[in-house]
N, C-alpha and C. Protein backbone atom coordinates (compact mmCIF):
# COMPACT_ATOMS: atom_id res chain seq x y z
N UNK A 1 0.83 -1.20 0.00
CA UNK A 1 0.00 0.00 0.00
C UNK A 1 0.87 1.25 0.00
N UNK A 2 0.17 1.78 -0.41
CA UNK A 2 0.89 3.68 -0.11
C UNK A 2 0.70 3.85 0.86
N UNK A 3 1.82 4.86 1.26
CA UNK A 3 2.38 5.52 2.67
C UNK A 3 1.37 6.45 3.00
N UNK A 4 0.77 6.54 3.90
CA UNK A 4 -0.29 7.65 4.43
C UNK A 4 0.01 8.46 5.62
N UNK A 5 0.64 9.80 5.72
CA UNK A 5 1.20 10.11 6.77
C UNK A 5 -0.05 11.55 7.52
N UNK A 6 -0.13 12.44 6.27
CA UNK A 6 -0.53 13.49 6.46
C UNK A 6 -1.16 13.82 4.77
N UNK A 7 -2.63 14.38 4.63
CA UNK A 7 -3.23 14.97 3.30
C UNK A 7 -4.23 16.06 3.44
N UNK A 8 -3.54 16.63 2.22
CA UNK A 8 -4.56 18.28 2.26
C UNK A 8 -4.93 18.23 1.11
N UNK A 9 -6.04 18.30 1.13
CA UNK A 9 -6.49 18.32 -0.75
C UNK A 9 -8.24 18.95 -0.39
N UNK A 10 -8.82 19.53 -0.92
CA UNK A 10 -10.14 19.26 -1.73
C UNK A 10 -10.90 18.17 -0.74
N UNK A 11 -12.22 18.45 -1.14
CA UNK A 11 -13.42 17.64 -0.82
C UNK A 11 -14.61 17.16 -1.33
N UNK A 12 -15.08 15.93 -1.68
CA UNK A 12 -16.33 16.37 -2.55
C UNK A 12 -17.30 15.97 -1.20
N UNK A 13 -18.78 16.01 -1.38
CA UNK A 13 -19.54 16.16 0.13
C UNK A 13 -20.67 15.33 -0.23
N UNK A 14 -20.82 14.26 0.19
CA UNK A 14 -22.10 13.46 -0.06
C UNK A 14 -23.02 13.20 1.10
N UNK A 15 -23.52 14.74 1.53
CA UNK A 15 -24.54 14.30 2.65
C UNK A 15 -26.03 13.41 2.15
N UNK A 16 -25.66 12.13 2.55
CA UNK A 16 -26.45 11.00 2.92
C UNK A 16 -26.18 9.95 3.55
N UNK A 17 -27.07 10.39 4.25
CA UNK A 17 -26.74 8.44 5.58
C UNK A 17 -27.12 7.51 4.93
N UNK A 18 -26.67 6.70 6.05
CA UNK A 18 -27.29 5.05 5.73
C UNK A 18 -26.88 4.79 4.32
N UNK A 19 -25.49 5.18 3.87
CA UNK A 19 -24.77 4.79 2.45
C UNK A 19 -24.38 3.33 2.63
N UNK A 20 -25.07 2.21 1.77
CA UNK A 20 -24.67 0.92 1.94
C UNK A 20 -24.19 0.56 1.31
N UNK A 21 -23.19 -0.35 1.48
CA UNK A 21 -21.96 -0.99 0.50
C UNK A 21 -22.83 -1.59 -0.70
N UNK A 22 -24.11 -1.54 -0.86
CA UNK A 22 -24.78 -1.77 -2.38
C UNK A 22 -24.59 -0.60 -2.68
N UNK A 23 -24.99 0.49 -2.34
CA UNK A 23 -24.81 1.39 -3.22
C UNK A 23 -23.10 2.08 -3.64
N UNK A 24 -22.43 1.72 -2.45
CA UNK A 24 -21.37 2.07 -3.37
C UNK A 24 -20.70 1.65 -4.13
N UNK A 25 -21.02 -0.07 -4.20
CA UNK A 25 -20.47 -1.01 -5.64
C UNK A 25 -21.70 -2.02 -5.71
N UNK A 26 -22.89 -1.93 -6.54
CA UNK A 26 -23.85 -2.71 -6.54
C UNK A 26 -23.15 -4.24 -6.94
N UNK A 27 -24.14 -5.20 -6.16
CA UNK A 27 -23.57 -6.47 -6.59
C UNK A 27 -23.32 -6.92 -7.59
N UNK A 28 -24.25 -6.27 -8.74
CA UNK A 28 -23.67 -6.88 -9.92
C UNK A 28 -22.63 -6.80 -10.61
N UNK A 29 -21.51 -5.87 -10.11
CA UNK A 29 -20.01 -6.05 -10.50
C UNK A 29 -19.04 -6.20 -9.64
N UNK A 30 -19.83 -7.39 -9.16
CA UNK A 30 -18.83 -8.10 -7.99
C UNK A 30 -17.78 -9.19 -8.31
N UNK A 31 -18.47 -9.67 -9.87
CA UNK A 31 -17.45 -10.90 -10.04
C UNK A 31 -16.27 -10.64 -10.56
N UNK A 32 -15.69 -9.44 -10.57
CA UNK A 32 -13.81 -9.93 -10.94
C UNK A 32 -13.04 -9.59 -9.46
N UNK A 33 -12.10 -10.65 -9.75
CA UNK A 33 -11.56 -10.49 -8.23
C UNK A 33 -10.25 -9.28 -8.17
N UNK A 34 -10.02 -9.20 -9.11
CA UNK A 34 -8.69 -8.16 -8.82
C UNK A 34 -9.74 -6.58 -9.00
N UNK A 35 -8.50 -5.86 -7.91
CA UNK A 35 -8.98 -5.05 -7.02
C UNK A 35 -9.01 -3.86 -8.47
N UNK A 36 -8.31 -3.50 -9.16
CA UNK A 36 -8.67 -2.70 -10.08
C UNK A 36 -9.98 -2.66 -10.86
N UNK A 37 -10.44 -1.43 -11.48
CA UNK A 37 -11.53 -1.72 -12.17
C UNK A 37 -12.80 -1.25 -11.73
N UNK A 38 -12.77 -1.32 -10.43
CA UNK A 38 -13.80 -0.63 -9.68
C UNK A 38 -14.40 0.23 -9.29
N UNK A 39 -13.26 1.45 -9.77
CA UNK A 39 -13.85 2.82 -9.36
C UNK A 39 -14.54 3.22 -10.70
N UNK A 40 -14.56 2.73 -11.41
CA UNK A 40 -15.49 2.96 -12.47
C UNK A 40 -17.01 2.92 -12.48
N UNK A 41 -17.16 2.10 -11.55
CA UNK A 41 -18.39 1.74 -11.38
C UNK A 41 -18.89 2.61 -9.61
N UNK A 42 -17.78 2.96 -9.13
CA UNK A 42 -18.45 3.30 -7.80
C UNK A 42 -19.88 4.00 -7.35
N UNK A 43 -20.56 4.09 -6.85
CA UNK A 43 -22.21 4.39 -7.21
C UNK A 43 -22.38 4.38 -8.29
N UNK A 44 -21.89 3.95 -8.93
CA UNK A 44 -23.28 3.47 -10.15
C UNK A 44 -24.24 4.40 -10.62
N UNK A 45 -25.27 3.31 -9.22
CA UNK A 45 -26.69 3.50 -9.57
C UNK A 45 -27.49 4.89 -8.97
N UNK A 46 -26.14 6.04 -8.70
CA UNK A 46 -26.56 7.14 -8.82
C UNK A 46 -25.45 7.84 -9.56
N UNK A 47 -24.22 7.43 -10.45
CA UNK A 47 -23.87 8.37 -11.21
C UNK A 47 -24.29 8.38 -12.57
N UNK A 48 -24.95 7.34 -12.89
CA UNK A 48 -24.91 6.94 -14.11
C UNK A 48 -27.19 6.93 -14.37
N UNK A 49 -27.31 7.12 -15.09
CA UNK A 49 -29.10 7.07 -15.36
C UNK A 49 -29.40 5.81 -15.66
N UNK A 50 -30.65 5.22 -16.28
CA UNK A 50 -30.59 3.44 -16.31
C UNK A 50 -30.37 3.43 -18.05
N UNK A 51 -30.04 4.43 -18.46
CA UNK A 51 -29.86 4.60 -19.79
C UNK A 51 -28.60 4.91 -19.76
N UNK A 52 -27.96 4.93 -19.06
CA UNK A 52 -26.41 4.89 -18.77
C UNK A 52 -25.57 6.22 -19.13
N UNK A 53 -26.75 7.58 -19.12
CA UNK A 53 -25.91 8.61 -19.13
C UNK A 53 -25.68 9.21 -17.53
N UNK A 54 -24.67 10.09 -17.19
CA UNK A 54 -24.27 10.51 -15.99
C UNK A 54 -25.13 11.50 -15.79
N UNK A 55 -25.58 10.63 -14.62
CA UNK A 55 -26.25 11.48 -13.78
C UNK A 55 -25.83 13.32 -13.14
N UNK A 56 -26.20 14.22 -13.91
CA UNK A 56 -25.65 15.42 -13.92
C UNK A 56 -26.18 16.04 -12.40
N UNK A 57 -27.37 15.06 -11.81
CA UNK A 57 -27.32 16.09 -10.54
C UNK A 57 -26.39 15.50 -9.48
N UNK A 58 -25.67 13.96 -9.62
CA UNK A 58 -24.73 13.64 -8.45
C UNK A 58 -23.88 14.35 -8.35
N UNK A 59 -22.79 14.25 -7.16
CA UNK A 59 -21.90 15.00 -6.86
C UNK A 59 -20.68 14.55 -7.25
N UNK A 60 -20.21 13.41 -8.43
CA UNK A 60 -19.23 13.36 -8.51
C UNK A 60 -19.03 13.43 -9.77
N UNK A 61 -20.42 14.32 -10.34
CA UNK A 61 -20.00 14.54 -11.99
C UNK A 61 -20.22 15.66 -12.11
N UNK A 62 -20.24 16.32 -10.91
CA UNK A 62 -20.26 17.48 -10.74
C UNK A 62 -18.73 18.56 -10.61
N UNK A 63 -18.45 19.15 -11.49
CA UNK A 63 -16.79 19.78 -12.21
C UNK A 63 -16.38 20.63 -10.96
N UNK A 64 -17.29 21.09 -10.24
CA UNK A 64 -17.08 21.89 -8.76
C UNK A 64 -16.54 21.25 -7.83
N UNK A 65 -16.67 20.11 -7.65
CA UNK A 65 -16.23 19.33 -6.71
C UNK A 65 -14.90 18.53 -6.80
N UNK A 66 -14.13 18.52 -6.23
CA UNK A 66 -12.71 17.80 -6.61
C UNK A 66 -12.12 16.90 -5.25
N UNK A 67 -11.33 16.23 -5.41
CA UNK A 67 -10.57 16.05 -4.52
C UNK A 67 -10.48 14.38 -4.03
N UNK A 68 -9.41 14.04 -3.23
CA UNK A 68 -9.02 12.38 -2.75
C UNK A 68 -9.54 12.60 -1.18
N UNK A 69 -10.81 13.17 -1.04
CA UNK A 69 -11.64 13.03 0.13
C UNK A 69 -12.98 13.32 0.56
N UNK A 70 -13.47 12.01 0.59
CA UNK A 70 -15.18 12.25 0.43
C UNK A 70 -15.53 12.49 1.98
N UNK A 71 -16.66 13.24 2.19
CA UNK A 71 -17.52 13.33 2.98
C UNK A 71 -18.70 13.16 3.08
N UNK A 72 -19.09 11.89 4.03
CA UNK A 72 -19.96 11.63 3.18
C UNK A 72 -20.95 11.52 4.89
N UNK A 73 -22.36 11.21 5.29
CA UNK A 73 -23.35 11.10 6.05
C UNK A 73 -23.02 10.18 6.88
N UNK A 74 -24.16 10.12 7.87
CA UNK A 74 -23.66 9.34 9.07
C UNK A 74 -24.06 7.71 8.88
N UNK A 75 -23.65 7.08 9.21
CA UNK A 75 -23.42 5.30 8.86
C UNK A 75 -23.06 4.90 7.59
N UNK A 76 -21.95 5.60 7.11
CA UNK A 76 -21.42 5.53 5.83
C UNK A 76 -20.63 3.70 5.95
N UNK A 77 -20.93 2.68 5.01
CA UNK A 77 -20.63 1.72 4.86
C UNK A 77 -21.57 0.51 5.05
N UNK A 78 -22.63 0.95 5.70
CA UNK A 78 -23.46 -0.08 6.56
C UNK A 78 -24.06 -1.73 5.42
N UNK A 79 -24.80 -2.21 5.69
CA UNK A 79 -25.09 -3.23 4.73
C UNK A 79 -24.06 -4.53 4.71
N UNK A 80 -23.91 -5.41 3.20
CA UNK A 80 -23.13 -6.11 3.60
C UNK A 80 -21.71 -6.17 3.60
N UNK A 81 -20.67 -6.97 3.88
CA UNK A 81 -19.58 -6.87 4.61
C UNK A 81 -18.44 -7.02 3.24
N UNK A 82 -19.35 -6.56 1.91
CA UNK A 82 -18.26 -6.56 0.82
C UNK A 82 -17.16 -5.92 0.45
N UNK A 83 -16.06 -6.24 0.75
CA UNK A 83 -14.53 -5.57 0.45
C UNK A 83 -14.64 -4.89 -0.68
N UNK A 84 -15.16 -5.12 -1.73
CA UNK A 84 -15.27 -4.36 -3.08
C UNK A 84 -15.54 -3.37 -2.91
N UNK A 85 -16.38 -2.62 -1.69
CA UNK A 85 -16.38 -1.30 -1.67
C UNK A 85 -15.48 -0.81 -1.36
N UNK A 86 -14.18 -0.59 0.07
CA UNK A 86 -13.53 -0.45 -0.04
C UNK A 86 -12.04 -0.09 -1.69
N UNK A 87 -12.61 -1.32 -2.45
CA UNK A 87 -11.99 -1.45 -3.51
C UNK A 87 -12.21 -0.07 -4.54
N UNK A 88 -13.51 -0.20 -4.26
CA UNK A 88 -13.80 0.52 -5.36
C UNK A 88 -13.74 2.23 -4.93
N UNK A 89 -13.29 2.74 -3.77
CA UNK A 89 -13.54 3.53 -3.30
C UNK A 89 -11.96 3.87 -3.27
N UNK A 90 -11.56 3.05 -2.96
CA UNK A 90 -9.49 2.99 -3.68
C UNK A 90 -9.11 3.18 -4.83
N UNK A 91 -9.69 2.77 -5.79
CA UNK A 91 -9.76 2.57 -7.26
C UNK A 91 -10.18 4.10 -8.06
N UNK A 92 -11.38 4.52 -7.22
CA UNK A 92 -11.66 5.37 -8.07
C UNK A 92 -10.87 6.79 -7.49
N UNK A 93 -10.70 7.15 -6.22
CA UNK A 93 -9.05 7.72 -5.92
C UNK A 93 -9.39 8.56 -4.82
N UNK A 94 -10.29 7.45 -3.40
CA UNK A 94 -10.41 8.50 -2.30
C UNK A 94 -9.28 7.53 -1.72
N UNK A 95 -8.82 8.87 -0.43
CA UNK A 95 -7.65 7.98 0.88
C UNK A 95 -8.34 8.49 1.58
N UNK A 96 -9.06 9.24 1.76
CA UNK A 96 -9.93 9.15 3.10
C UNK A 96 -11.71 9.53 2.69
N UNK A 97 -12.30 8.93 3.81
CA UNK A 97 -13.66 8.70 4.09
C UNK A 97 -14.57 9.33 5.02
N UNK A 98 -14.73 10.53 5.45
CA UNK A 98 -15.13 11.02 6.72
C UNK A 98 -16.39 10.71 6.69
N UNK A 99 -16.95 10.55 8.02
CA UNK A 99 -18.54 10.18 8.39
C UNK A 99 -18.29 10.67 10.03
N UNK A 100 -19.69 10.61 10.26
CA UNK A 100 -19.92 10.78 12.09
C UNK A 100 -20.04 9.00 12.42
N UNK A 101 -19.89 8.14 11.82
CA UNK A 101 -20.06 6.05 12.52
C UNK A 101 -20.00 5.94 10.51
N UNK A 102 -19.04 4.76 10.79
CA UNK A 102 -19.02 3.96 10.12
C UNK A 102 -18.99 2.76 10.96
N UNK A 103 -19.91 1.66 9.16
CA UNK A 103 -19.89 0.26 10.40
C UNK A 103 -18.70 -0.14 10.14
N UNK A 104 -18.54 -0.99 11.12
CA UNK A 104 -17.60 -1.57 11.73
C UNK A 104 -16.79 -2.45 10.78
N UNK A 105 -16.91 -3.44 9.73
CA UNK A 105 -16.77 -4.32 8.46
C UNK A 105 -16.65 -3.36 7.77
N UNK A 106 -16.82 -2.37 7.47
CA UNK A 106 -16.20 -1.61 6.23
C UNK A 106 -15.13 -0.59 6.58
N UNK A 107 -15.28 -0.21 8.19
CA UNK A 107 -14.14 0.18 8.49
C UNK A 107 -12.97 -0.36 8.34
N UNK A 108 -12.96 -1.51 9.00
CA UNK A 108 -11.71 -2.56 8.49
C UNK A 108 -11.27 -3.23 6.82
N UNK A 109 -12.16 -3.18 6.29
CA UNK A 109 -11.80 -3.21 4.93
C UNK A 109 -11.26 -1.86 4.38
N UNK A 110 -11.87 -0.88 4.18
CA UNK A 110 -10.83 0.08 4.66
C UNK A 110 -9.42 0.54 4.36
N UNK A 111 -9.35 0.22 6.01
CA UNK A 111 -7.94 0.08 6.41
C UNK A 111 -7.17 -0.78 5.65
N UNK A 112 -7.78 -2.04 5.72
CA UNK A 112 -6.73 -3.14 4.61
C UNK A 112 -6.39 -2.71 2.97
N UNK A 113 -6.99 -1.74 2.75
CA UNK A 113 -7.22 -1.28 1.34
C UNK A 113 -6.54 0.04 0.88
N UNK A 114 -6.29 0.58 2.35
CA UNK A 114 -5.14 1.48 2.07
C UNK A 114 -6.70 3.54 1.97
N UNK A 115 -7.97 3.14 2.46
CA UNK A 115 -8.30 4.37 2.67
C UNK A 115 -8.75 4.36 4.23
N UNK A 116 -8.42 5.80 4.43
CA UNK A 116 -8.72 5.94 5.87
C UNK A 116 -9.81 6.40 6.16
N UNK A 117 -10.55 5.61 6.90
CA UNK A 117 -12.00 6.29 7.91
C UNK A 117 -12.15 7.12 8.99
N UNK A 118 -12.47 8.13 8.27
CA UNK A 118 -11.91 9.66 9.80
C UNK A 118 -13.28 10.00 10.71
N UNK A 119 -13.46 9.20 11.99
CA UNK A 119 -14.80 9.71 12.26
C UNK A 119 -14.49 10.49 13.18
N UNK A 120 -16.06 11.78 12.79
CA UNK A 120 -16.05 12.85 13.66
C UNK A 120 -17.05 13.22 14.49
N UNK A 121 -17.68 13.69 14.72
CA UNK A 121 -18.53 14.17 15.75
C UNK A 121 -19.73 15.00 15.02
N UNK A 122 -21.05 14.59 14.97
CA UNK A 122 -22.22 15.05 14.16
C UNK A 122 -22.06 16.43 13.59
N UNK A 123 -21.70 17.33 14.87
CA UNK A 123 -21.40 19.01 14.88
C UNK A 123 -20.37 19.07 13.52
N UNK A 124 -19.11 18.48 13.66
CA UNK A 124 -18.00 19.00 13.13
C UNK A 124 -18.39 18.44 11.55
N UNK A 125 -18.82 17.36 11.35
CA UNK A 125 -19.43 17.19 9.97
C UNK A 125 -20.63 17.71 9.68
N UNK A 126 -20.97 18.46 10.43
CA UNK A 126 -21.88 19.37 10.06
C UNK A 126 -21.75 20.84 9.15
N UNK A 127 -20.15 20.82 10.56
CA UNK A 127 -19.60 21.99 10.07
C UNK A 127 -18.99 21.76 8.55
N UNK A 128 -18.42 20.67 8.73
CA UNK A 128 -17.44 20.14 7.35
C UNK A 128 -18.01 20.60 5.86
N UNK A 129 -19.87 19.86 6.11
CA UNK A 129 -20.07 19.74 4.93
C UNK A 129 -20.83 21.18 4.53
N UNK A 130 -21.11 21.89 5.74
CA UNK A 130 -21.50 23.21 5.23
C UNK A 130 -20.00 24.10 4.38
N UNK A 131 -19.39 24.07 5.28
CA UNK A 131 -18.27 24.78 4.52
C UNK A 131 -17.68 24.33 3.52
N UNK A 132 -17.76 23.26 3.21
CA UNK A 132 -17.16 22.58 1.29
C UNK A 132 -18.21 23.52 0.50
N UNK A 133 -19.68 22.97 1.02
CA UNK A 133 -20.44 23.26 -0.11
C UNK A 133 -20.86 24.88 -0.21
N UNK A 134 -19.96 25.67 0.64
CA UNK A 134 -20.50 27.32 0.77
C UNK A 134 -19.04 27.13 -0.03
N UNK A 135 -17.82 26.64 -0.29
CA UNK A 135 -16.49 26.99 -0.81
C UNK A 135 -16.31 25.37 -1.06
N UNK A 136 -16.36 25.45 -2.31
CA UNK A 136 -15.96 23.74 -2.66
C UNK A 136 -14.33 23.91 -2.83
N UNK A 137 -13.51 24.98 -2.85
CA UNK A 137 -12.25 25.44 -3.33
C UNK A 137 -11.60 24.68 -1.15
N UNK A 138 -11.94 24.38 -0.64
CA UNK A 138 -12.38 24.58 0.91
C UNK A 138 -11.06 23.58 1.09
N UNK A 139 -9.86 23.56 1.61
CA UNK A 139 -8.68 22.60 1.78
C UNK A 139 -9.14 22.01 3.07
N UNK A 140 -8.99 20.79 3.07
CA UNK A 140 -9.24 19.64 4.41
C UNK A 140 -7.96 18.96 4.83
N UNK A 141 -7.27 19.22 5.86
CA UNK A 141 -6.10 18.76 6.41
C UNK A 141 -6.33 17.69 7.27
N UNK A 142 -5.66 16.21 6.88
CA UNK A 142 -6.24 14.78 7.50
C UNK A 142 -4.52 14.63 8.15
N UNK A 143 -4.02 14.24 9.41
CA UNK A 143 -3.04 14.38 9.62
C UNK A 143 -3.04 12.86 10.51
N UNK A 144 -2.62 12.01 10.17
CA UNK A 144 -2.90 10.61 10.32
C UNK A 144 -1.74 10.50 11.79
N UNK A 145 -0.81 11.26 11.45
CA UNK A 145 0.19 10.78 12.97
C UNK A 145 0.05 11.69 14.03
N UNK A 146 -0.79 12.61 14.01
CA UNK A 146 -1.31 13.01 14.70
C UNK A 146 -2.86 13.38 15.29
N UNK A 147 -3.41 12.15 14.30
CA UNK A 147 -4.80 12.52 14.61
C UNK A 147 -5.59 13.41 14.71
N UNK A 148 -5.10 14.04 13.45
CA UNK A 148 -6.26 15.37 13.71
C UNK A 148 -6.63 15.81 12.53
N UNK A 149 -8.21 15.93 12.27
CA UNK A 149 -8.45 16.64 11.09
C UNK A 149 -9.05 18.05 11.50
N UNK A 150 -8.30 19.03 10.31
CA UNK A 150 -8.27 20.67 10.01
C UNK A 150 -9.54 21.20 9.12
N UNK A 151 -10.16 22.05 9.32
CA UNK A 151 -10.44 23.13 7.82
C UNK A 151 -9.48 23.92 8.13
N UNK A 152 -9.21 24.56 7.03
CA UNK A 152 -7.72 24.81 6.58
C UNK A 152 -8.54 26.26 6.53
N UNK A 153 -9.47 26.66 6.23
CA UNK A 153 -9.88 28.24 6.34
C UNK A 153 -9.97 28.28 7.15
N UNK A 154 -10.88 28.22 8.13
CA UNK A 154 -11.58 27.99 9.44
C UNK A 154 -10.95 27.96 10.96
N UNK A 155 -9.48 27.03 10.74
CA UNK A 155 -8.48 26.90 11.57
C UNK A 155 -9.41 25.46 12.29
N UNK A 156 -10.78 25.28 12.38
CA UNK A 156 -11.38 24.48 13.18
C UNK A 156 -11.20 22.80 12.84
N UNK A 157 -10.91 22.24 14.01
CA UNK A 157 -9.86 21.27 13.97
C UNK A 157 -10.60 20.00 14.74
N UNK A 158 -10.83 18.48 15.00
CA UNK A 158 -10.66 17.52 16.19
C UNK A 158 -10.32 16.54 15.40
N UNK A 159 -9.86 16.03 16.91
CA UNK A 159 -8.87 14.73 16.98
C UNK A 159 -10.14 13.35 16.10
N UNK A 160 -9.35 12.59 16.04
CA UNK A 160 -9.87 11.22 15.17
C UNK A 160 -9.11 10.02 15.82
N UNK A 161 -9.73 8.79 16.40
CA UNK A 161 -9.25 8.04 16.81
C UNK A 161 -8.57 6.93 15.88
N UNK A 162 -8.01 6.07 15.68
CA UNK A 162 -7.92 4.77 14.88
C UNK A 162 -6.87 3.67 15.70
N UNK A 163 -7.47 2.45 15.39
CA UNK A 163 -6.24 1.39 16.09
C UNK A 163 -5.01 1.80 15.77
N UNK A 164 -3.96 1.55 16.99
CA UNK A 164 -2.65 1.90 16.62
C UNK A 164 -1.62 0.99 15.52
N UNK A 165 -2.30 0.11 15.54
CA UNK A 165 -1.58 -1.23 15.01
C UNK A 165 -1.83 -0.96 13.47
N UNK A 166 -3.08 -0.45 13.04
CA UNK A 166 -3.73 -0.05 11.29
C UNK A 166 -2.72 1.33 11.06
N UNK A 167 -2.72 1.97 12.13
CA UNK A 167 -2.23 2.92 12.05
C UNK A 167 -0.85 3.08 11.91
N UNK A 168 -0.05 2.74 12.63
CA UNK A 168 1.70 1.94 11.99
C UNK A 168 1.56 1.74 10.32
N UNK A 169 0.52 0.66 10.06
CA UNK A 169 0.92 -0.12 8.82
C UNK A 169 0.46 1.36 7.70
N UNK A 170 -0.54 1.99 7.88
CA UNK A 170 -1.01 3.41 6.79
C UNK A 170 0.28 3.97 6.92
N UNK A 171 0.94 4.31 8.24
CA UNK A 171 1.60 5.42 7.82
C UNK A 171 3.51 4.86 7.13
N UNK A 172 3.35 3.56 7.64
CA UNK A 172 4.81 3.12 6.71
C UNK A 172 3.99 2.16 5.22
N UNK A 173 3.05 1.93 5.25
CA UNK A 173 2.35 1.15 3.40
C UNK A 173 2.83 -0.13 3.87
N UNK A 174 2.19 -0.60 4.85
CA UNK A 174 2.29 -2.32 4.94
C UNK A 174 0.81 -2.52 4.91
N UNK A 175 1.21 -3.89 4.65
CA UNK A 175 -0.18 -4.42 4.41
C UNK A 175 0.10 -5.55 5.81
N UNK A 176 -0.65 -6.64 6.46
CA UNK A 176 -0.19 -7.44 7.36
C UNK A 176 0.90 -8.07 7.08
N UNK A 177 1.15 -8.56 5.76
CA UNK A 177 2.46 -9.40 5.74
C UNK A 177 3.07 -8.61 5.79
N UNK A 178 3.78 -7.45 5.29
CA UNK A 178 4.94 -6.44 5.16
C UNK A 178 4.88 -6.22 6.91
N UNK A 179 4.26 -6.21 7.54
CA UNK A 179 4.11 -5.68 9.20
C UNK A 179 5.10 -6.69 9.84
N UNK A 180 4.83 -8.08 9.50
CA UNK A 180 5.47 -9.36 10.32
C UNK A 180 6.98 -8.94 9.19
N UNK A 181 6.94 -8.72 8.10
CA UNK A 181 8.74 -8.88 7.53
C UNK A 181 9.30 -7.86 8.47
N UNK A 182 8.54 -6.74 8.90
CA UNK A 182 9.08 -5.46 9.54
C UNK A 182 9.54 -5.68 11.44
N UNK A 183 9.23 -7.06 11.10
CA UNK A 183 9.36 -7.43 12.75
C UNK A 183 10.04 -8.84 13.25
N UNK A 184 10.77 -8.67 11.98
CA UNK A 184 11.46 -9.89 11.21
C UNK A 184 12.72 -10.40 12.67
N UNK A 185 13.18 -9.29 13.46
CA UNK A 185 14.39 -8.93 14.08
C UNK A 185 13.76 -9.57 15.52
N UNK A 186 12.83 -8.89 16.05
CA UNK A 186 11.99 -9.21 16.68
C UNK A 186 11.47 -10.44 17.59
N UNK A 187 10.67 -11.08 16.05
CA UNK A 187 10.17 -11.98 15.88
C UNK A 187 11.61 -13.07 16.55
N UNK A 188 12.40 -13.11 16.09
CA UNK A 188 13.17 -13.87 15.81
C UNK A 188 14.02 -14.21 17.58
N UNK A 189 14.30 -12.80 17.92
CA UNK A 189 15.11 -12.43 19.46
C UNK A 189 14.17 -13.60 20.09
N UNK A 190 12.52 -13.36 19.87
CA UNK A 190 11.70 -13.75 20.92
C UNK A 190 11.74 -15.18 20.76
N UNK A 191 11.50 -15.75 19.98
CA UNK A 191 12.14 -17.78 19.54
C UNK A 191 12.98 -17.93 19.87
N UNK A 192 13.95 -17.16 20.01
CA UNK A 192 15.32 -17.70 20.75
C UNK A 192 15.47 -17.41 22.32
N UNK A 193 14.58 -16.62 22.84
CA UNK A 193 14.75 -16.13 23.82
C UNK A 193 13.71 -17.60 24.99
N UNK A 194 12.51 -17.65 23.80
CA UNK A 194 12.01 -19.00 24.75
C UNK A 194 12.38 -20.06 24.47
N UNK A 195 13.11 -20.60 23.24
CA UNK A 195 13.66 -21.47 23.43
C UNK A 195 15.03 -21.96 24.76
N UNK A 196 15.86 -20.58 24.94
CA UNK A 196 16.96 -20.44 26.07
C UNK A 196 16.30 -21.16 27.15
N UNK A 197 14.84 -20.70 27.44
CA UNK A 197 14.06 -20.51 29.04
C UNK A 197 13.74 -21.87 28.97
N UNK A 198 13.33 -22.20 27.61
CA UNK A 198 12.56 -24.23 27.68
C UNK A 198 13.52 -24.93 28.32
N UNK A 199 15.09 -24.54 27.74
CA UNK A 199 16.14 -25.24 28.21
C UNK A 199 16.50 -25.14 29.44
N UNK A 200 16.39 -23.85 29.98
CA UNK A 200 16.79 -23.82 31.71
C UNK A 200 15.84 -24.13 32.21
N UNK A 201 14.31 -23.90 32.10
CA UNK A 201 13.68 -24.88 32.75
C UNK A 201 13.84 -26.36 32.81
């Protein structure tokens, strides 16, 4: 994965809850397994009409809106526990995800996928998504080693929690295996160290 330390970019703002992993990669382009390919299709079945032209009132065909960070309503992920969203939400080129709760299964897919889930507090995505959409030009500062997301006009700022352990691997681009090669030294002291103790016992 890519290194995720600290990002300031742009925002696009999708206030709606209860966003379910159908809608952000409907099942029916679930069957290829490699992870590319997907952001093509990401909502779909609201960027696109059933006549398959783009939907000109969504927000991501919308030329105002830019950026590698969605904001999107509260229970962003909910439904079922398909990694493809994640995928496709990688693919098509967010690293981060803000909501007030994401569920829990798409948080962790996620993480394994290399985008980050920044949750905040009802107020502050309140504030968030008013101020993109009064200034879509609006810079959002996501600061991963220090936990804290910025509006960058505004100065107005809070902390964001995440496991420390997901959090290591974002900010050096491991995935779980690269984590255990990175602990290779480690790993190794500690086998020898109980093997010593088997013996003196």
């Amino acid at each position: 994965m890519d290194k995720f330390v600290k990002l300031t970019d742009t925002a696009i703002p999708l206030p709606i809850e209860n966003v379910d992993t159908d809608q952000i990669i409907p099942a029916r382009f679930l069957k290829a397994t490699s992870r590319e390919g997907f952001g093509e299709n990401l909502f779909r079945d609201w960027r696109y009409t059933k006549a398959g032209s783009p939907n000109e009132d969504f927000v991501l065909n919308n030329p105002t809106y830019t950026g590698q960070i969605l904001v999107a309503g509260d229970n962003f992920g909910c439904g079922s526990s398909r990694e493809h969203a994640a995928w496709a939400l990688h693919d098509y080129g967010f690293k981060v995800v803000v909501s007030s709760f994401f569920a829990d299964i798409f948080k962790g897919n996620a993480l394994n996928n290399g985008v980050l889930p920044v949750q905040v507090s009802a107020n502050f995505l309140t504030e968030l998504l008013y101020t993109i959409e009064q200034d879509p030009k609006t810079e959002i500062e996501v600061d991963l080693e220090h936990q804290k997301i910025t509006i960058k006009n505004t100065g107005s700022s809070e902390d964001f929690e995440i496991n420390s352990y997901k959090k290591t691997c974002l900010i050096n681009g491991y995935d779980d295996i690269d984590f255990l090669f990175s602990n290779t030294k480690e790993i190794e002291q500690f086998e020898k160290n109980a093997k010593l103790s088997a013996v003196n016992n």
